[in-house]
Protein backbone atom coordinates (compact mmCIF):
# COMPACT_ATOMS: atom_id res chain seq x y z
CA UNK A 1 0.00 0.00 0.00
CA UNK A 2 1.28 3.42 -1.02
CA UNK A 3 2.22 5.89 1.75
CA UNK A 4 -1.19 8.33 2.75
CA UNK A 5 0.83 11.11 2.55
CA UNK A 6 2.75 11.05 -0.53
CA UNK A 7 -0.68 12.38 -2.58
CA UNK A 8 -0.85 15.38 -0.44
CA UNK A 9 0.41 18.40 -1.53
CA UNK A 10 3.69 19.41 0.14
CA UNK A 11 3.37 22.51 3.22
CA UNK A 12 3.13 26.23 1.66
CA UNK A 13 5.78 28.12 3.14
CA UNK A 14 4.52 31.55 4.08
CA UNK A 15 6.77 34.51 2.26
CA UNK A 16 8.46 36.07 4.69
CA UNK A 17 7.57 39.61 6.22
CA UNK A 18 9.71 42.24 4.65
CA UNK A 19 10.06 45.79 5.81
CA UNK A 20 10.11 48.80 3.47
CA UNK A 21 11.21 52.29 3.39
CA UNK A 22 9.65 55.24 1.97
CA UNK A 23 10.46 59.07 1.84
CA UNK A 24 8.47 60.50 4.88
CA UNK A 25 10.05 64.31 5.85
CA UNK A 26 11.42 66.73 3.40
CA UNK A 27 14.30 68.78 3.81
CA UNK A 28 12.78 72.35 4.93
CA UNK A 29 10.06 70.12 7.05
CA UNK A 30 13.39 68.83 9.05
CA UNK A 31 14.99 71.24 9.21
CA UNK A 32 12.49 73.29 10.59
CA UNK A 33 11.35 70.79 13.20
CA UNK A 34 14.53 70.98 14.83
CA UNK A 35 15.21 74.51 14.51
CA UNK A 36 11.96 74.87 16.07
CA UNK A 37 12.75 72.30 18.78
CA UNK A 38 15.56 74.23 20.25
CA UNK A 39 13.82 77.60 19.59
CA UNK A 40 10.99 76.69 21.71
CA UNK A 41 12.41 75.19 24.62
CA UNK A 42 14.36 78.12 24.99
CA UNK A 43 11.37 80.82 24.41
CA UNK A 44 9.31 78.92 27.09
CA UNK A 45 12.35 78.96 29.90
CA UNK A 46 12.83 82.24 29.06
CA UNK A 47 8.99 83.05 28.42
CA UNK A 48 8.77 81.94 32.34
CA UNK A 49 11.82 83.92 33.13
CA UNK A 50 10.21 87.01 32.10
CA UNK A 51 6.65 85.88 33.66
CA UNK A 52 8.37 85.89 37.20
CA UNK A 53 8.10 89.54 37.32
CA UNK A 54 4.47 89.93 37.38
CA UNK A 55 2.74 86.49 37.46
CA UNK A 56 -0.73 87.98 37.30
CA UNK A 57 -3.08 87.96 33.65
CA UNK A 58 -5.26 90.77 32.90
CA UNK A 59 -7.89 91.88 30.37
CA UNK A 60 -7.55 95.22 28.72
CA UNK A 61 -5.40 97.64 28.37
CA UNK A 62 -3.85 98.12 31.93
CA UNK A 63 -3.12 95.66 34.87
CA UNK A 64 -1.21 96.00 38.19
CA UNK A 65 -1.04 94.96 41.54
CA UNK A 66 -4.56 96.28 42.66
CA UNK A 67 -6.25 95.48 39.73
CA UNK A 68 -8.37 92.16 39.20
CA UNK A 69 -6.49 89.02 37.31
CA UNK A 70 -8.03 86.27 35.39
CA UNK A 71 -5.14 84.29 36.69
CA UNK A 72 -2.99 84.90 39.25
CA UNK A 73 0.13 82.27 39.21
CA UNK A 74 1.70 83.28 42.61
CA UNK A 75 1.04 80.71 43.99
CA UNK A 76 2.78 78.55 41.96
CA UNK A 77 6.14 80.33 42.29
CA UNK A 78 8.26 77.97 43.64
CA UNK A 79 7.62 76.32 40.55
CA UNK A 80 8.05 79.28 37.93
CA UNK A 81 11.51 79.84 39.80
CA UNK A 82 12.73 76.32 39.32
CA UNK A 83 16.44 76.87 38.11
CA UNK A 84 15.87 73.83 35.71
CA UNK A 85 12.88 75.74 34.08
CA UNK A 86 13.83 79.06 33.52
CA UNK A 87 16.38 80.45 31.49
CA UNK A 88 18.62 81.75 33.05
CA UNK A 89 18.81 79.55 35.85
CA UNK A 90 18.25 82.48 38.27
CA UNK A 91 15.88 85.36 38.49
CA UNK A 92 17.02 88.12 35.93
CA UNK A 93 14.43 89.88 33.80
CA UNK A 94 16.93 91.45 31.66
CA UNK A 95 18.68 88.14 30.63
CA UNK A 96 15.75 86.50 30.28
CA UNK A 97 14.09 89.15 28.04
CA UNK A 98 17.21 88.89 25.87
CA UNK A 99 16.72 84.60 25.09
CA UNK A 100 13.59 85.84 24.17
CA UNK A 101 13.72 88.18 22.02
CA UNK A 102 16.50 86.81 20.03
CA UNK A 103 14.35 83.41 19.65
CA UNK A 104 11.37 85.32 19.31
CA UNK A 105 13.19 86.39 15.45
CA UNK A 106 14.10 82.92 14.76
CA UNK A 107 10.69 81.83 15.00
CA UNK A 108 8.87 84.30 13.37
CA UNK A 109 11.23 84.00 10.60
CA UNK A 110 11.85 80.90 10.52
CA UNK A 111 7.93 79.73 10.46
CA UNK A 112 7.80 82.32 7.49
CA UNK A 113 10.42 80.63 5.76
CA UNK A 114 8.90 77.43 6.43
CA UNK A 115 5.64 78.13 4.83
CA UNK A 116 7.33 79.47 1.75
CA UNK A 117 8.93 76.17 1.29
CA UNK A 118 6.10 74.08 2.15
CA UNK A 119 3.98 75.85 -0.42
CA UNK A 120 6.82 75.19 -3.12
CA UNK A 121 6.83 71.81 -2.57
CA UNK A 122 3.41 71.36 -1.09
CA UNK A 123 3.76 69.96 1.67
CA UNK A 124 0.77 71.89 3.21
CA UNK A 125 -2.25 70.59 0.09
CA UNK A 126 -0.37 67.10 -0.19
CA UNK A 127 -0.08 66.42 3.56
CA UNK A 128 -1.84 69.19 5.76
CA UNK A 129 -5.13 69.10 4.52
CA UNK A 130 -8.09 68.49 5.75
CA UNK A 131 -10.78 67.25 4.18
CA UNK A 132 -14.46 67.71 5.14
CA UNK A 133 -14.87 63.81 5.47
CA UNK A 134 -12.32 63.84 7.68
CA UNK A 135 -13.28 65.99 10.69
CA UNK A 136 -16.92 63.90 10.56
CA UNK A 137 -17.82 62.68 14.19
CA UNK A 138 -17.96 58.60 12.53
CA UNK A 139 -14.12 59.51 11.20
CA UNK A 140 -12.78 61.46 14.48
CA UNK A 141 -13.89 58.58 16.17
CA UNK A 142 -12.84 55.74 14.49
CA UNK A 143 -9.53 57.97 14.35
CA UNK A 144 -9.64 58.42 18.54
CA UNK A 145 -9.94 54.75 18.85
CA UNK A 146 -7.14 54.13 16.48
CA UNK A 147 -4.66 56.47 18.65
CA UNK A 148 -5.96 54.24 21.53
CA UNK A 149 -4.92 51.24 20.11
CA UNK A 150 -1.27 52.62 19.41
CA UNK A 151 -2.70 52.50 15.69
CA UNK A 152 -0.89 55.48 14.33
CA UNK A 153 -0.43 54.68 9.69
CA UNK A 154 -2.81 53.38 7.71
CA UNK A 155 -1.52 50.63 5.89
CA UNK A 156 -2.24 51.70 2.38
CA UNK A 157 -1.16 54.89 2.99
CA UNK A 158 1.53 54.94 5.57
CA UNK A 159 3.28 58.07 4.44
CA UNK A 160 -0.17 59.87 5.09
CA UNK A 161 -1.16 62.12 8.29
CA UNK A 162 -3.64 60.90 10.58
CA UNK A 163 -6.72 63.07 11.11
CA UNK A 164 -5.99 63.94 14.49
CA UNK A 165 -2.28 64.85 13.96
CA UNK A 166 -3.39 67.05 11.04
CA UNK A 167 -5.38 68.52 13.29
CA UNK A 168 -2.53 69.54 15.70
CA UNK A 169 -0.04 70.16 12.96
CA UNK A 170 -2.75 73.03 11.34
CA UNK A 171 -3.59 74.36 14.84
CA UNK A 172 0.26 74.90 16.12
CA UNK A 173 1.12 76.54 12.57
CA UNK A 174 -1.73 78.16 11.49
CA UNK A 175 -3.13 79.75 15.00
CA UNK A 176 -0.87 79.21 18.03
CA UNK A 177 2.82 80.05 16.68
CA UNK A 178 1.17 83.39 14.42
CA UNK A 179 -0.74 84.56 17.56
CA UNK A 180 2.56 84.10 19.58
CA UNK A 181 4.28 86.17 17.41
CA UNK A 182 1.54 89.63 16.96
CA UNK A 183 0.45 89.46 20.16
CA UNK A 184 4.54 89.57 21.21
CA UNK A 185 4.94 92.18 18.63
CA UNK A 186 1.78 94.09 20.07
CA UNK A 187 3.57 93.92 23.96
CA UNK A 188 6.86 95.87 22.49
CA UNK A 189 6.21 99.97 22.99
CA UNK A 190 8.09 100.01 19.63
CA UNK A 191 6.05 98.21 17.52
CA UNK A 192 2.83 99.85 18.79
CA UNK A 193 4.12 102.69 17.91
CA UNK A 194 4.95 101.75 14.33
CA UNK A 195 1.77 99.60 14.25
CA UNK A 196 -0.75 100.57 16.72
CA UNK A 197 -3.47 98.77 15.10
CA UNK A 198 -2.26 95.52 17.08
CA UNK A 199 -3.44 97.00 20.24
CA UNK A 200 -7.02 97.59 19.00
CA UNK A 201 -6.65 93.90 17.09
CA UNK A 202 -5.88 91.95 20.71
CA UNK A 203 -8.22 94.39 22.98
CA UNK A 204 -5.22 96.34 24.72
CA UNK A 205 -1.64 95.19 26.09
CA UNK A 206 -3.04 92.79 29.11
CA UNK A 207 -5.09 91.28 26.75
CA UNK A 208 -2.27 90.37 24.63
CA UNK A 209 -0.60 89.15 27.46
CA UNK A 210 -2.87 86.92 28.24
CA UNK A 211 -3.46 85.69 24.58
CA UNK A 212 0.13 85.36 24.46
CA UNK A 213 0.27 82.95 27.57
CA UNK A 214 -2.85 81.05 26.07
CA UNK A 215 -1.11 80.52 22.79
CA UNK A 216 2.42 79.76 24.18
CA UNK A 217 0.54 76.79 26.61
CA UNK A 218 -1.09 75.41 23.75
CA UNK A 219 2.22 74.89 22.26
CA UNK A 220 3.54 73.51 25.59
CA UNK A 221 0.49 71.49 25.79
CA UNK A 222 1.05 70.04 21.94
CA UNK A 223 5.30 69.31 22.71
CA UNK A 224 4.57 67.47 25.77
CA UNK A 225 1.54 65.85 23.41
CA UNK A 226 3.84 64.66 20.42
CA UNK A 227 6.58 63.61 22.35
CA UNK A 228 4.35 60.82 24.51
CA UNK A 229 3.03 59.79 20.49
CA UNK A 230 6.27 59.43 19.20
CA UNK A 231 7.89 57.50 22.35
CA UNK A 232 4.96 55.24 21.51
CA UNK A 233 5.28 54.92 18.10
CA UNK A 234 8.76 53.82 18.18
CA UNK A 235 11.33 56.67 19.31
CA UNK A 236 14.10 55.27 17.27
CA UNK A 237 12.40 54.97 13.69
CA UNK A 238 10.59 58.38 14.37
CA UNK A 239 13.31 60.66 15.28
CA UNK A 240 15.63 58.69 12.67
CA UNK A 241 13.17 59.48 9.82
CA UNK A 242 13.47 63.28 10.88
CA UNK A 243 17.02 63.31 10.68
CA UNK A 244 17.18 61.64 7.23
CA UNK A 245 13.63 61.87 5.64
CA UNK A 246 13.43 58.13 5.79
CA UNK A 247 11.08 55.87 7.76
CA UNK A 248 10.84 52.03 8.04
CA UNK A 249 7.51 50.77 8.42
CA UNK A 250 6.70 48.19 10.50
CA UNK A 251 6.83 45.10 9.12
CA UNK A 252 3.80 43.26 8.03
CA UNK A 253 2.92 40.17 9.76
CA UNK A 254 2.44 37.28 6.67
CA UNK A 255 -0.95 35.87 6.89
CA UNK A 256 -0.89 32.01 6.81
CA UNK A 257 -2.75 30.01 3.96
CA UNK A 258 -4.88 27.64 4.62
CA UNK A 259 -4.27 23.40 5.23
CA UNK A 260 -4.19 21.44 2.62
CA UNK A 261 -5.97 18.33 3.37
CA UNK A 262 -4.90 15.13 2.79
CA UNK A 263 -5.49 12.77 0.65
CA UNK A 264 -7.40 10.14 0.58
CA UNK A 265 -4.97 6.78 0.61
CA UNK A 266 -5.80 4.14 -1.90
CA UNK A 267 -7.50 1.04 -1.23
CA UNK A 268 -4.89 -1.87 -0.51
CA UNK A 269 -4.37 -4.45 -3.66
């Protein structure tokens, strides 16, 4: 009688997983990024530096001592004088006005030059925008539920932005870094002399003060944001593909055919 086996069809081997590598970040988008990385962790030190003097937020035109805050941070000024927050380590308004102002140039210009660039090679319509299907409750949703499940790339798109980081990305450039930057403007005695328009724009000086602080902790709020996403998205790959424009993707786990079934064995002579 003939071995059982030797009619059946020999094992499919699955093809192994390969990964693949695609051009992620351009050149001014990296650039940028890291400019911007050391920019703003020394405008916020320096930002709290200059806060320490008068950690009270007004509306208006005028605030001081006797007048009522919004928010008074006092209270918290063990904190604001933390040498390992503010730049310089200790209290000096002048100093600290100095970081900021010089920074304050590199990012204004620096975001301008930016959006030059990203318009020449369009970076903003190709990956930046958003489309009205996208910001649909169903699609935010299924999008929030895909961020919970560490799911950050579509698969048949895995150079594309997620919703949610577009999101971000469009509200940090577009609003929070431009308001940051006029309402700074509209705090210097110089420029609202040269432009006093941005007082009436903002509601008075306190008022961009207070915008100013608003704007500058929705940045703080969107650093400490995207650095938690990228430590779980894989630190390595995601800070490598901003340093060379590269990324890996993760690769794909093979699916596994089906069993063959064997045949029947022949009936014995």
């Amino acid at each position: 009688m003939d071995d059982p086996t030797a009619l059946a069809d020999p094992p499919t081997t699955a093809p192994s997983a390969r990964s693949e590598t695609i051009y992620r970040h351009r050149l001014a988008t990296r650039l940028w990024h890291w400019i911007n990385a050391i920019t703003i962790f020394i405008m916020i030190g320096s930002g709290i530096g200059i806060l320490n003097a008068h950690p009270r937020l007004y509306w208006g035109q005028y605030g001081a001592n006797f007048d009522h805050a919004w928010l008074d941070l006092r209270p918290y000024g063990n904190i604001l004088r933390s040498g390992w927050l503010t730049i310089p380590a200790g209290y000096n308004l002048a100093i600290s006005r100095r970081w900021h102002l010089l920074f304050a140039l590199v990012l204004g210009f620096g975001l301008l030059v930016f959006m030059i660039a990203s318009l020449i090679n369009r970076h903003f319509q190709r990956d930046l925008r958003v489309r009205a299907k996208e910001i649909g409750p169903r699609h935010l949703w299924a999008d929030l539920l895909a961020h919970l499940r560490l799911d950050f790339h579509n698969p048949d798109d895995p150079a594309a932005y997620n919703t949610l980081q577009k999101l971000a990305y469009v509200v940090a450039i577009f609003i929070l870094i431009p308001l940051m930057i006029f309402t700074g403007l509209t705090m210097s005695p110089g420029m609202d002399a040269a432009w006093p328009w941005l007082i009436e724009l903002f509601g008075g000086r306190q008022s961009a003060r207070s915008i100013h602080f608003i704007a500058a902790s929705g940045i703080v709020l969107f650093v400490i944001v995207h650095l938690a996403l990228v430590v779980l998205a894989g630190p390595i790959g995601e800070v490598w593909s901003m340093i060379t424009g590269r990324w890996t993707l993760p690769a794909a786990r093979p699916s596994e055919p089906p069993p063959t079934p064997l045949a029947e064995p022949e009936a014995a002579e």
